[in-house]
C-alpha atoms as a PDB file:
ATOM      1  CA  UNK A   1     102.104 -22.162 110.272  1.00  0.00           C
ATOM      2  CA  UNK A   2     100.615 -19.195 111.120  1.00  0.00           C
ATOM      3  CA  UNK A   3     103.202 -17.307 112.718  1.00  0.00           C
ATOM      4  CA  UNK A   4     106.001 -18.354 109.749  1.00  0.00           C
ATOM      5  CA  UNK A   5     103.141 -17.224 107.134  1.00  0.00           C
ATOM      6  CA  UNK A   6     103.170 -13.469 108.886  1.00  0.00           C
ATOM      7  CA  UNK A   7     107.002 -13.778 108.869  1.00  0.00           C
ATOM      8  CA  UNK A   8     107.044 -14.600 105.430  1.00  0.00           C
ATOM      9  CA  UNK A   9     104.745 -11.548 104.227  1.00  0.00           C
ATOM     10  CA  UNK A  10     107.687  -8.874 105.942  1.00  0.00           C
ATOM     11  CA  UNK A  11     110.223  -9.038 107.972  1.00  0.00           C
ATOM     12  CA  UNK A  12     109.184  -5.659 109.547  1.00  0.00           C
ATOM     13  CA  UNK A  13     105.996  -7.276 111.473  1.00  0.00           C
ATOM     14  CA  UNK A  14     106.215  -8.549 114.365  1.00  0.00           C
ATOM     15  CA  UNK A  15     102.730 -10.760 115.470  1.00  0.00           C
ATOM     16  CA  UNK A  16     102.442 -11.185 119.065  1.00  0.00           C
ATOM     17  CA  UNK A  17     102.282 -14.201 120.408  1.00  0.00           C
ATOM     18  CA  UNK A  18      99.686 -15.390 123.397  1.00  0.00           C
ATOM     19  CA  UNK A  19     101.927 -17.283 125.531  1.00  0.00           C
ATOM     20  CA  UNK A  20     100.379 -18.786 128.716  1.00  0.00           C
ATOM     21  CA  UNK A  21     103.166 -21.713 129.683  1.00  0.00           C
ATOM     22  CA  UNK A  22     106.909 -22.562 128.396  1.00  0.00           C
ATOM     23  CA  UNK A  23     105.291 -25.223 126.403  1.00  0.00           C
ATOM     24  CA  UNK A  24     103.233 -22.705 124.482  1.00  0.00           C
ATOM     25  CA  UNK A  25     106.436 -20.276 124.101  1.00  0.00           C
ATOM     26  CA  UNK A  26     108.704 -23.259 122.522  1.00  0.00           C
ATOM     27  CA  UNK A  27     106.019 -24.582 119.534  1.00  0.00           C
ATOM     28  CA  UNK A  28     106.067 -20.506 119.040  1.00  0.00           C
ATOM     29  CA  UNK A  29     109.745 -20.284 118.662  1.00  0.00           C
ATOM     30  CA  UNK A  30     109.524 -23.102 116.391  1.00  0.00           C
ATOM     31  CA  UNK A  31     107.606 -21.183 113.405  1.00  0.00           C
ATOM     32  CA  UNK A  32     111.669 -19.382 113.337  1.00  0.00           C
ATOM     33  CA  UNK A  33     112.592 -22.303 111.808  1.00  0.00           C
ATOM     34  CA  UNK A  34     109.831 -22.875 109.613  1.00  0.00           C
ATOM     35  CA  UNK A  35     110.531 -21.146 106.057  1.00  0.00           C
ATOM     36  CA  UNK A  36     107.241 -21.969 104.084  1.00  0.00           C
ATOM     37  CA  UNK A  37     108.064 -21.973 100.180  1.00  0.00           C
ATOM     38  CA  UNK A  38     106.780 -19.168  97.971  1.00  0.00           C
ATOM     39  CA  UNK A  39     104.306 -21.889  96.320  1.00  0.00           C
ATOM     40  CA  UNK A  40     103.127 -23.314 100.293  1.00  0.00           C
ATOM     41  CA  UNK A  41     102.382 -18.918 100.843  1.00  0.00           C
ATOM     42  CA  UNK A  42     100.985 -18.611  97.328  1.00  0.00           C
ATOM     43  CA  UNK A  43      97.946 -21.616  98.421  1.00  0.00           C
ATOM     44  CA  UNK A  44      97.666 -20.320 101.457  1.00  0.00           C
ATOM     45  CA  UNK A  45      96.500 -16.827 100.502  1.00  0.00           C
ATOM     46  CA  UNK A  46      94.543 -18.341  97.653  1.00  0.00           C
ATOM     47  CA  UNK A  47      92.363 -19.894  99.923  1.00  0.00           C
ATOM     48  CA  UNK A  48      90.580 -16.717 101.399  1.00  0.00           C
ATOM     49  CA  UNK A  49      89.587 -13.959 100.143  1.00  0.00           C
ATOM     50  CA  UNK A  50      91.452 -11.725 102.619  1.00  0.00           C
ATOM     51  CA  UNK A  51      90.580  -7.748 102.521  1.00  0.00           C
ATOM     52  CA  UNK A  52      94.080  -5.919 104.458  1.00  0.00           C
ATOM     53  CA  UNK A  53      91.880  -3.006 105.812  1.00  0.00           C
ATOM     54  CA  UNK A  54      93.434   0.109 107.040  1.00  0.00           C
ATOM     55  CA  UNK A  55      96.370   0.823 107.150  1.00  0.00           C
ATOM     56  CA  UNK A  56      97.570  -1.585 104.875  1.00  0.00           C
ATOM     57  CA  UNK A  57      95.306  -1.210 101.623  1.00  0.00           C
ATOM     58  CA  UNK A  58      96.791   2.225 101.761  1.00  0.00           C
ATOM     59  CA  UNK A  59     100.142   1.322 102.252  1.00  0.00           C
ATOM     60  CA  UNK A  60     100.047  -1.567  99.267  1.00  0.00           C
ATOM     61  CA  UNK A  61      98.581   1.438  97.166  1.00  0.00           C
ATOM     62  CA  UNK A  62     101.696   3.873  98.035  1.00  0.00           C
ATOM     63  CA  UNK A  63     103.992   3.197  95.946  1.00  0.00           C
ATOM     64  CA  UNK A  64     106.717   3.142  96.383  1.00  0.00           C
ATOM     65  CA  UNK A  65     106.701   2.054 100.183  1.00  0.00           C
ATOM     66  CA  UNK A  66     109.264   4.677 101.029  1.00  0.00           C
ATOM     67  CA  UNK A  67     106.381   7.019 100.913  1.00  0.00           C
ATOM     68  CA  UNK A  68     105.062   5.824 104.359  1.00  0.00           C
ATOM     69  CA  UNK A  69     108.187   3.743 105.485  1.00  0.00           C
ATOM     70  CA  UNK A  70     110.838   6.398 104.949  1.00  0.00           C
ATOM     71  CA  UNK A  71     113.937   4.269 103.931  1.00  0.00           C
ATOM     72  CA  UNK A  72     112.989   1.857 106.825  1.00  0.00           C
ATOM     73  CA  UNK A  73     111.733  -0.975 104.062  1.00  0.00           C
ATOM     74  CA  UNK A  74     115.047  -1.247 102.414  1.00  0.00           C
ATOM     75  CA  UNK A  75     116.881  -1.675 105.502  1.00  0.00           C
ATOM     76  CA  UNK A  76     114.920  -4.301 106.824  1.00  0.00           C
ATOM     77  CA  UNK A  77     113.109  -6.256 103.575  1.00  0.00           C
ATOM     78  CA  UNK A  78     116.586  -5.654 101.429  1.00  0.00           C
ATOM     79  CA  UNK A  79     114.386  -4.259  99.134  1.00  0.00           C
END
């Protein structure tokens, strides 16, 4: 759940995974096929008050995002 929620936020982050046996590695590669619903994401960040920190208060407060991602975002978000 974890892993398809970061997916879901961006496709430009990448969470790394701790992978200690093959076992471990396929329930990882599962989340790929996991596409949580905007209303599952919208509950899940409801549930905790979550603070991003730095860097990315500072990036949600640029606006627009090219301002620290160049043109990157719209290549990879499709924004």
């Amino acid at each position: 759940m974890a892993l398809a929620w970061t997916r879901a936020r961006s496709a430009a982050v990448h969470p790394i995974m701790g992978i200690n046996n093959t076992e471990q590695l396929a329930e990882n590669l599962g989340a790929l096929g996991l596409v949580l619903p905007p209303d599952a994401i919208r509950r899940l960040e409801s549930a905790v008050e979550f603070q991003l920190g730095f860097p990315g208060d500072f990036i949600a407060e640029c606006e627009p995002s090219s301002f620290v991602f160049g043109d990157t975002a719209t290549k990879v978000d499709g924004r």
